[in-house]
PDB file of N, CA and C in Angstrom:
ATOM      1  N   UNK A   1       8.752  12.842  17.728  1.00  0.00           N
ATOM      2  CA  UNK A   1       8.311  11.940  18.782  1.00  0.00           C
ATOM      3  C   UNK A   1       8.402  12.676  20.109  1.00  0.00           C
ATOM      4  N   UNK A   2       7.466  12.502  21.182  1.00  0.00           N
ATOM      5  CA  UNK A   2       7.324  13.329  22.205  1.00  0.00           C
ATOM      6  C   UNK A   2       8.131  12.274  23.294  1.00  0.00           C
ATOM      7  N   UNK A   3       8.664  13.256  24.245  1.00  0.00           N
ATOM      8  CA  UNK A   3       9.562  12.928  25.197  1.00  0.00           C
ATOM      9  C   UNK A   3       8.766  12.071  26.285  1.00  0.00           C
ATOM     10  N   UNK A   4       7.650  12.157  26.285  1.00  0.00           N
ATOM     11  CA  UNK A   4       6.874  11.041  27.089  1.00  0.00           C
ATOM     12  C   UNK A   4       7.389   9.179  26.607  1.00  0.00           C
ATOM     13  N   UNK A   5       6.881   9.732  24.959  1.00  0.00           N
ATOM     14  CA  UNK A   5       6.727   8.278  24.752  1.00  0.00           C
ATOM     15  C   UNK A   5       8.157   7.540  24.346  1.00  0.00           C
ATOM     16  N   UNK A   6       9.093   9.069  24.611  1.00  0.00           N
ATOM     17  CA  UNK A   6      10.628   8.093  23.982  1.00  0.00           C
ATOM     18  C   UNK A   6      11.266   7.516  25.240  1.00  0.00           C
ATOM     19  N   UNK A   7      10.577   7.998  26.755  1.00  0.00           N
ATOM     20  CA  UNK A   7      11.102   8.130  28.144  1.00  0.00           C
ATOM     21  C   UNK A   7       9.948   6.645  28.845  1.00  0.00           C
ATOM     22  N   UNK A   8       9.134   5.908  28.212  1.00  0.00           N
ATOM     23  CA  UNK A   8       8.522   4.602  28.750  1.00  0.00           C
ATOM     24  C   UNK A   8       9.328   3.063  28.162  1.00  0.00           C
ATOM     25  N   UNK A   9      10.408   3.557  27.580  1.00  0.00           N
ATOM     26  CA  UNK A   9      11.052   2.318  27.493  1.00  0.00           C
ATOM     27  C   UNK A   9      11.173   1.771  26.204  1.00  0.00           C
ATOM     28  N   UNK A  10      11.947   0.691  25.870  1.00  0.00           N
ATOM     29  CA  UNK A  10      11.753  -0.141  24.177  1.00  0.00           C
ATOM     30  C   UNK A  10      10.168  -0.314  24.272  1.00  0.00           C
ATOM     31  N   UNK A  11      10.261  -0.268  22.689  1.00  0.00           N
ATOM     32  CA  UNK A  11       9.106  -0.831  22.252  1.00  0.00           C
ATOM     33  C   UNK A  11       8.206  -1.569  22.758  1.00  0.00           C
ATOM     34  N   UNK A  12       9.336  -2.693  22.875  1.00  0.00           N
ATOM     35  CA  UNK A  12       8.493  -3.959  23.011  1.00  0.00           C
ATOM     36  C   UNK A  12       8.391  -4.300  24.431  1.00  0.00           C
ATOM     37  N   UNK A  13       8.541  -3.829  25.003  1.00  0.00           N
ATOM     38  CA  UNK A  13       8.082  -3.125  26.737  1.00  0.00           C
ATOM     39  C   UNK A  13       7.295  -2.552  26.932  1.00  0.00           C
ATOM     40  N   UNK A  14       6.958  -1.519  26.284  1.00  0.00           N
ATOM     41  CA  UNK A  14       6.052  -0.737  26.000  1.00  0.00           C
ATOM     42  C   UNK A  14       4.610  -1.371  25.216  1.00  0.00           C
ATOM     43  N   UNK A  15       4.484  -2.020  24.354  1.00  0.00           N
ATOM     44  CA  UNK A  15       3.692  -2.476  23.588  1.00  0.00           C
ATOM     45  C   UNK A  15       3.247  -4.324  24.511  1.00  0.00           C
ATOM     46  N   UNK A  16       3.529  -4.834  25.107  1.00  0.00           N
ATOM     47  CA  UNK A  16       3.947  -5.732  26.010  1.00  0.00           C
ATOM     48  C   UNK A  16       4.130  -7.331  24.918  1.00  0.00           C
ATOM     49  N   UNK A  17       4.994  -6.926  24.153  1.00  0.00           N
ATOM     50  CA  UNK A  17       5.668  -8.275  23.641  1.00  0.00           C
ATOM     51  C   UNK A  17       7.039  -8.799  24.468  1.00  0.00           C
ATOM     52  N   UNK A  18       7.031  -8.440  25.896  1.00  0.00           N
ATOM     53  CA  UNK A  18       8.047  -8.974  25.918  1.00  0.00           C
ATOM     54  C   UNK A  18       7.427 -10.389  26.817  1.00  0.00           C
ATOM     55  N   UNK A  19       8.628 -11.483  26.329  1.00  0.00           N
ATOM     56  CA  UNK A  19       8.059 -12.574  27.285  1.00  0.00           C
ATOM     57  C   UNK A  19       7.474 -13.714  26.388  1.00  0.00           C
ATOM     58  N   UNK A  20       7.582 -13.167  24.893  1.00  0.00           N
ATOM     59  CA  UNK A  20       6.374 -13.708  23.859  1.00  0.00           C
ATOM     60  C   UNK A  20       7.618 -15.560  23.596  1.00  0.00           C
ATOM     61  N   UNK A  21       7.119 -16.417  24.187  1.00  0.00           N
ATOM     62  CA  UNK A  21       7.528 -18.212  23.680  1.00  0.00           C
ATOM     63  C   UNK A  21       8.010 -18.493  22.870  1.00  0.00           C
ATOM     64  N   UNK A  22       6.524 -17.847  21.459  1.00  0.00           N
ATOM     65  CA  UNK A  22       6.574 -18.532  20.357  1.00  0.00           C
ATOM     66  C   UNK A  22       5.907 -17.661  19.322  1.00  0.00           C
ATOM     67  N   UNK A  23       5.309 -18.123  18.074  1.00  0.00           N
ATOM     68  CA  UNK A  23       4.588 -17.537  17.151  1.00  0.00           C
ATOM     69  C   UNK A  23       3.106 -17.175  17.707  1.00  0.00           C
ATOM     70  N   UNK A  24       3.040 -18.165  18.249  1.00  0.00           N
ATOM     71  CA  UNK A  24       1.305 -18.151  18.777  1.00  0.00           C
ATOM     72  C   UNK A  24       0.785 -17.067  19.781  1.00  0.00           C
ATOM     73  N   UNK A  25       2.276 -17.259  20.835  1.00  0.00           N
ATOM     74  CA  UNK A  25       2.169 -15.865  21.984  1.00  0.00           C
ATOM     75  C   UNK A  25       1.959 -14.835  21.175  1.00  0.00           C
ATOM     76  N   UNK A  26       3.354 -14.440  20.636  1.00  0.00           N
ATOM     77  CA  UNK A  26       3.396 -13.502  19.701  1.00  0.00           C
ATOM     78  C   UNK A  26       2.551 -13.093  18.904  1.00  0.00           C
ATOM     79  N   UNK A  27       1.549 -13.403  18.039  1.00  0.00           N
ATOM     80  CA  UNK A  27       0.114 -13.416  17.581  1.00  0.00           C
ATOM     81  C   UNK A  27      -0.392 -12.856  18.155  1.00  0.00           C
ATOM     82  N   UNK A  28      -1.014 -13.404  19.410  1.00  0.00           N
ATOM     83  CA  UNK A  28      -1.818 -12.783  20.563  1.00  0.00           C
ATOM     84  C   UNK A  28      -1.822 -11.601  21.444  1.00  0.00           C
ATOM     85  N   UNK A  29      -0.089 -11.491  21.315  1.00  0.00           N
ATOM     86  CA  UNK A  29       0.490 -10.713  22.068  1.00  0.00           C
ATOM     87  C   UNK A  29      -0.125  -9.024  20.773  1.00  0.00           C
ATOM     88  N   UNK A  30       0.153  -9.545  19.351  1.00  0.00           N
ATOM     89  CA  UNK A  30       0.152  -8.324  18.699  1.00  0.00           C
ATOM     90  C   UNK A  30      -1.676  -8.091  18.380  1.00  0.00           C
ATOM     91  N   UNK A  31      -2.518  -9.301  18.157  1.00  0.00           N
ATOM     92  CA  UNK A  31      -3.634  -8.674  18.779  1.00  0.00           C
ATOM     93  C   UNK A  31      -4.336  -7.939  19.448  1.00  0.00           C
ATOM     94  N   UNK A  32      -3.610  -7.842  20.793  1.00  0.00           N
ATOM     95  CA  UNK A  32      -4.058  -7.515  21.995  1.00  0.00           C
ATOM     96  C   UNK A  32      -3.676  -6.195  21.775  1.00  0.00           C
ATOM     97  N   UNK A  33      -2.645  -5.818  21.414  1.00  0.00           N
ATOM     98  CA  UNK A  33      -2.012  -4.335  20.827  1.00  0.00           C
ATOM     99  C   UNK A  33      -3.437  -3.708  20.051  1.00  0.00           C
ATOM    100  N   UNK A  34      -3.716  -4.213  19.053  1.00  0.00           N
ATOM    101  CA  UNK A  34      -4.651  -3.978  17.972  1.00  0.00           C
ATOM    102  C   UNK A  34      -5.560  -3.588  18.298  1.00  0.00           C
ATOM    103  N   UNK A  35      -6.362  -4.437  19.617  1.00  0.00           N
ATOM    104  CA  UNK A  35      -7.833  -3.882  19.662  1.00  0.00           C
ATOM    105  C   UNK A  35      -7.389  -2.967  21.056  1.00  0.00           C
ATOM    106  N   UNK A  36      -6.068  -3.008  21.820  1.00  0.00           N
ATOM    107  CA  UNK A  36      -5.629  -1.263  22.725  1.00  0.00           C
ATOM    108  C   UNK A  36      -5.734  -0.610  20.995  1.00  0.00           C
ATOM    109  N   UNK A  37      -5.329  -0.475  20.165  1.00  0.00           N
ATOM    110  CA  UNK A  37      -5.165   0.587  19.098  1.00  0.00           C
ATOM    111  C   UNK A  37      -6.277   0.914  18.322  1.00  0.00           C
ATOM    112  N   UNK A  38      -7.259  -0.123  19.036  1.00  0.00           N
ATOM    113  CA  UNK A  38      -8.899   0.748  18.061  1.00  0.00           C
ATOM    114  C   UNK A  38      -8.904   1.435  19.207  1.00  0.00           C
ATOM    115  N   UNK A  39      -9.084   1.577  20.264  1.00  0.00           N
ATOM    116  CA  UNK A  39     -10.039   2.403  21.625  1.00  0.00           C
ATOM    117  C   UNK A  39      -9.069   3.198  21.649  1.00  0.00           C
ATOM    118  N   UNK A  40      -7.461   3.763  21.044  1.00  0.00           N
ATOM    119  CA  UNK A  40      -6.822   4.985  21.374  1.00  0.00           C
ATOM    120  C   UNK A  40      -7.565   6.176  20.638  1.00  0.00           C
ATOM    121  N   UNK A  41      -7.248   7.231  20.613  1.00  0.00           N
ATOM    122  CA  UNK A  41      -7.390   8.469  19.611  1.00  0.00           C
ATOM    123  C   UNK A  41      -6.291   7.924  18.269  1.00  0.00           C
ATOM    124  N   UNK A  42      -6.892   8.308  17.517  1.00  0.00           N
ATOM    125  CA  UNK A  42      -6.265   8.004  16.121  1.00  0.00           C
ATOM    126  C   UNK A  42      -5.023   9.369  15.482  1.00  0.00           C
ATOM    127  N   UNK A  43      -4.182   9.115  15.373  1.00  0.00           N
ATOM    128  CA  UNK A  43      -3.283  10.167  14.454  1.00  0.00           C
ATOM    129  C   UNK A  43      -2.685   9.510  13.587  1.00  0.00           C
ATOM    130  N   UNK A  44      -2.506  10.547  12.626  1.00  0.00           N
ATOM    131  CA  UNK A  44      -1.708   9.972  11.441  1.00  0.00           C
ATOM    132  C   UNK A  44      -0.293   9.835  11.824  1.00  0.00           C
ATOM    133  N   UNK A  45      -0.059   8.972  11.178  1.00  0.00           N
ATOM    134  CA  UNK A  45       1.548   8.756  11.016  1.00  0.00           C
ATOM    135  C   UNK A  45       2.465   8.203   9.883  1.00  0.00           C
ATOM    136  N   UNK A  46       1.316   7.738   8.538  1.00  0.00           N
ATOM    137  CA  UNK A  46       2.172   7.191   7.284  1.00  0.00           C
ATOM    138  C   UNK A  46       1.395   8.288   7.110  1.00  0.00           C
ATOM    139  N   UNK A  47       1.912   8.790   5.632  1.00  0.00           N
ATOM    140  CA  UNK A  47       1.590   9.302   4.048  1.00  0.00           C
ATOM    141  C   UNK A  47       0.560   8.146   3.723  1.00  0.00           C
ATOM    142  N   UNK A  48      -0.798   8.497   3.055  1.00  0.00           N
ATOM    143  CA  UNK A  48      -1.272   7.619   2.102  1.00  0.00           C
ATOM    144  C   UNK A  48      -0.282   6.691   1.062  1.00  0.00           C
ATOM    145  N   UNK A  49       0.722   7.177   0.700  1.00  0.00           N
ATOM    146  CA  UNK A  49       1.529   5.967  -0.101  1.00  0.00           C
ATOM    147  C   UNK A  49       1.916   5.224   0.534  1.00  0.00           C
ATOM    148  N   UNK A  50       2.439   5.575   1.912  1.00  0.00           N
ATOM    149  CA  UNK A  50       2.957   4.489   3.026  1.00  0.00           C
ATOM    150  C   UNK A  50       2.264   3.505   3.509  1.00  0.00           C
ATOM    151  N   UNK A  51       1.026   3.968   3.630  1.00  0.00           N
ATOM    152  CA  UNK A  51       0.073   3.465   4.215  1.00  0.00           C
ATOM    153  C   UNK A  51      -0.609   2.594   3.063  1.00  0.00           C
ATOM    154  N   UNK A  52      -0.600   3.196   2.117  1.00  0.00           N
ATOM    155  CA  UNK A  52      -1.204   1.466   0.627  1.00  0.00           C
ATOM    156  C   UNK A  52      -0.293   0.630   0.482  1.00  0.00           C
ATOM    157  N   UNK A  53       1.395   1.158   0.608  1.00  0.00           N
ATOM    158  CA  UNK A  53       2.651   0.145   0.526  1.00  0.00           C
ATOM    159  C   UNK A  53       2.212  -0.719   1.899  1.00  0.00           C
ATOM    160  N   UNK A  54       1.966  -0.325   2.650  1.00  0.00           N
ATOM    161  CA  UNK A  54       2.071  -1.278   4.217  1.00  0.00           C
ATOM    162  C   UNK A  54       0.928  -2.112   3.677  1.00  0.00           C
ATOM    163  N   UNK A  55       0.149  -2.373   3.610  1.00  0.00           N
ATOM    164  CA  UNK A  55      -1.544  -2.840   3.322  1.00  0.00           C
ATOM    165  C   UNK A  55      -0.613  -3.561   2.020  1.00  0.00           C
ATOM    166  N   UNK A  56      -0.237  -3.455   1.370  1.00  0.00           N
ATOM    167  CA  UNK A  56      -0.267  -4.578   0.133  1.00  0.00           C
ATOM    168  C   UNK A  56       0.921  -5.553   0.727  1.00  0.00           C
ATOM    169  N   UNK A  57       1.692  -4.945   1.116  1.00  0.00           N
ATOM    170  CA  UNK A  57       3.100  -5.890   1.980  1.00  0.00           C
ATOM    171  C   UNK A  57       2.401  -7.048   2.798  1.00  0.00           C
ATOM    172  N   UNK A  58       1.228  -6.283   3.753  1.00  0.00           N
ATOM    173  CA  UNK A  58       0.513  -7.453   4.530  1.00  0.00           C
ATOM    174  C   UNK A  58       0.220  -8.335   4.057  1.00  0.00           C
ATOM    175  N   UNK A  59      -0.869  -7.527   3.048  1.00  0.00           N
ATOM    176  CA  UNK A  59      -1.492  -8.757   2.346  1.00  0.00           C
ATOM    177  C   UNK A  59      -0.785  -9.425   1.673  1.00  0.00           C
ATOM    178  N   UNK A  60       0.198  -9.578   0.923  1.00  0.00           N
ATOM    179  CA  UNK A  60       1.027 -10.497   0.281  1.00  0.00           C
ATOM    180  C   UNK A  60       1.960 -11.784   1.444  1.00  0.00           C
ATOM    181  N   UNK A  61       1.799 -11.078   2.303  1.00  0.00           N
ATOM    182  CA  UNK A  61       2.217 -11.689   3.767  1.00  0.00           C
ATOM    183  C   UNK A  61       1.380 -12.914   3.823  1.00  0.00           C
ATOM    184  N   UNK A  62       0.251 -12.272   4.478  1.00  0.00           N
ATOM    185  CA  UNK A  62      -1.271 -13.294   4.776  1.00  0.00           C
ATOM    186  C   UNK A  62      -1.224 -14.353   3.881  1.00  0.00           C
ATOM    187  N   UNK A  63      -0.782 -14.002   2.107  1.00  0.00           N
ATOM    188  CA  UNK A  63      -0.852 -14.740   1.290  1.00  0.00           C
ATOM    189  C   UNK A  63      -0.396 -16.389   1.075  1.00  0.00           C
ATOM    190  N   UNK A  64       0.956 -16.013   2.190  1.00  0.00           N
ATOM    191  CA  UNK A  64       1.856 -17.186   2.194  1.00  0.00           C
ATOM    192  C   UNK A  64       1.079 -18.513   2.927  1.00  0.00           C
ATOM    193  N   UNK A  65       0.373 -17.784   4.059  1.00  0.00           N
ATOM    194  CA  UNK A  65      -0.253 -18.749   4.722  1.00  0.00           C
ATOM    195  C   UNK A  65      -1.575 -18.794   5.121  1.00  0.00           C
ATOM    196  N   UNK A  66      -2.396 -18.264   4.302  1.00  0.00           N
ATOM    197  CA  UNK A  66      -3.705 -18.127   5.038  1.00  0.00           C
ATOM    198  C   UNK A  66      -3.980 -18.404   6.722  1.00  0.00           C
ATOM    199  N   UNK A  67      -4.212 -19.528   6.932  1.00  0.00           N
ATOM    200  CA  UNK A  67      -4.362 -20.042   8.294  1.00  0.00           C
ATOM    201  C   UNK A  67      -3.616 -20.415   8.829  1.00  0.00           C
ATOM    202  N   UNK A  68      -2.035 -18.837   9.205  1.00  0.00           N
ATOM    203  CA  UNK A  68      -1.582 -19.210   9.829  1.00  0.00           C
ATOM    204  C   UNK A  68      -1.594 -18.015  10.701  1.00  0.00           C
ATOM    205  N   UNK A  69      -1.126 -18.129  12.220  1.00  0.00           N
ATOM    206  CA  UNK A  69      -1.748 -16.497  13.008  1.00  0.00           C
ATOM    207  C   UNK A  69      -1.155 -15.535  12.997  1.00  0.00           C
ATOM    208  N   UNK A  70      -0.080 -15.353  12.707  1.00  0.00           N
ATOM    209  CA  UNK A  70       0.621 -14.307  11.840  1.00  0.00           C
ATOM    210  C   UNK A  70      -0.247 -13.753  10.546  1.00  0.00           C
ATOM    211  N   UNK A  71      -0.436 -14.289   9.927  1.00  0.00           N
ATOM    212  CA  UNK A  71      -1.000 -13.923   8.562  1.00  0.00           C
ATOM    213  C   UNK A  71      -2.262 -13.732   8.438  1.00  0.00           C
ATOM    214  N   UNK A  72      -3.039 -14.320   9.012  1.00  0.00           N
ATOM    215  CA  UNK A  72      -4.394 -13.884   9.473  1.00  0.00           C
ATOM    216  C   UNK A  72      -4.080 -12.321  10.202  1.00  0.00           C
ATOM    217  N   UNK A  73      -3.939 -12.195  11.415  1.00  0.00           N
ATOM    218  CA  UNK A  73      -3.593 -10.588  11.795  1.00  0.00           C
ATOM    219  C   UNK A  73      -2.752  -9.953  10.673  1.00  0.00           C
ATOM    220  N   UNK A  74      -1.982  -9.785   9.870  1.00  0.00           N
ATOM    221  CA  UNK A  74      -2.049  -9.173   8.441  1.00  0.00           C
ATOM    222  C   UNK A  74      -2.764  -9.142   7.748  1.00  0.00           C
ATOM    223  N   UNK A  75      -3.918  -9.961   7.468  1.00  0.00           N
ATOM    224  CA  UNK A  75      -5.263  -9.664   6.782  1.00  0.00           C
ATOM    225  C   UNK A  75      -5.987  -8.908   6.843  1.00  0.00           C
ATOM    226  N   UNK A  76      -5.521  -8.817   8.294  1.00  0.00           N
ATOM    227  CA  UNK A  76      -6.688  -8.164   9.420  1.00  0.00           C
ATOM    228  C   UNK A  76      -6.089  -7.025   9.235  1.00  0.00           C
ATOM    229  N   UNK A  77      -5.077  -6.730   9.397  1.00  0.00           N
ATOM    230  CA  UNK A  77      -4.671  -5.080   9.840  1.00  0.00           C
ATOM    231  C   UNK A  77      -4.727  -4.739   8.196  1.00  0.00           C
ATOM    232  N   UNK A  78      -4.207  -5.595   7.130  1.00  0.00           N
ATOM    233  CA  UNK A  78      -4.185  -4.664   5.609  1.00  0.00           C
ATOM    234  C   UNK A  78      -5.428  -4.400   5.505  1.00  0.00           C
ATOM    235  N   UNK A  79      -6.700  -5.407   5.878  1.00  0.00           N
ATOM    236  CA  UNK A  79      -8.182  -4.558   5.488  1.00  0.00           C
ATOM    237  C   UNK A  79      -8.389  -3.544   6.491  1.00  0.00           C
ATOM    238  N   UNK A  80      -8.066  -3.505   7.223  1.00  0.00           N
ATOM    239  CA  UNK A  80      -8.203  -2.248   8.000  1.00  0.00           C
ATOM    240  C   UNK A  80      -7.297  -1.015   7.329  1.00  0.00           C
ATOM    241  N   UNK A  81      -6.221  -0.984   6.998  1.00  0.00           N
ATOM    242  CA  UNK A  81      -5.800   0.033   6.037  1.00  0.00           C
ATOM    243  C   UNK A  81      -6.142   0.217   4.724  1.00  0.00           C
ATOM    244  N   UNK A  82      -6.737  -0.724   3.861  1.00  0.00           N
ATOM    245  CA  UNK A  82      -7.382  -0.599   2.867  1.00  0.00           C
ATOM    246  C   UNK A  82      -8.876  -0.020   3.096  1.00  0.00           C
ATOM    247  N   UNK A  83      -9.791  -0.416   4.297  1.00  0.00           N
ATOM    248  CA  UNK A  83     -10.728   0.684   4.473  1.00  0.00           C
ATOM    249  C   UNK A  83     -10.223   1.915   4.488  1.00  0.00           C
ATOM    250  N   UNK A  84      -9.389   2.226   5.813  1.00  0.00           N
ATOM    251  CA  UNK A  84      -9.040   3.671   5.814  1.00  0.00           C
ATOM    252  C   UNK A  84      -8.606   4.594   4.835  1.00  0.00           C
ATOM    253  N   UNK A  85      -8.119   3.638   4.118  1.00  0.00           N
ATOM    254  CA  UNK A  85      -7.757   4.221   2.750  1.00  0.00           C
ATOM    255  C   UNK A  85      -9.059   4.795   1.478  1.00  0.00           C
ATOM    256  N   UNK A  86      -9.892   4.456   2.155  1.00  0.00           N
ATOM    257  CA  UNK A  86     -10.734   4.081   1.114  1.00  0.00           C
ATOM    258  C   UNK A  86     -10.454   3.105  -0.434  1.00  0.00           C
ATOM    259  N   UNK A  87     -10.092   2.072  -0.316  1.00  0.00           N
ATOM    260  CA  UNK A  87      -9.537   0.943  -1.757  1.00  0.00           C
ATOM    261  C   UNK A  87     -10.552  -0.232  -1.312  1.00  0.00           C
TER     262      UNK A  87
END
């Protein structure tokens, strides 16, 4: 990890969940992350095994609740790692 990004603070300062109410903020809050994380430059950072374990975890996530906004954005992000994956 580079000394830039260990020197901007927690995470969740950094990522701007802080401040988040409830589930719903929180949702929105990790959305908003998501589509900053399509328009960055892309690097790897799982192993392909990591990266199919994360994607099936989601989706079994999503599973619990379909329509709920948590689990919907796990849908969302496991098909997005299941493309990248090519599966």
């Amino acid at each position: 990890m580079s000394d830039d990004i260990t020197q901007q603070g927690p995470p969740d300062e950094r990522y701007g969940l802080v401040g988040v109410r409830d589930l719903g903020e929180y949702a929105e809050a990790l959305t908003r992350l998501l589509e900053r994380g399509r328009r960055e430059r892309c690097a790897a950072v799982l192993s392909e095994a990591e990266a199919y374990a994360a994607a099936e975890l989601l989706g079994q996530f999503a599973q619990l609740d379909p329509l709920g906004a948590l689990n919907r954005l796990a849908a969302s992000l496991a098909g997005r790692i299941y493309r990248r994956l090519g599966a």
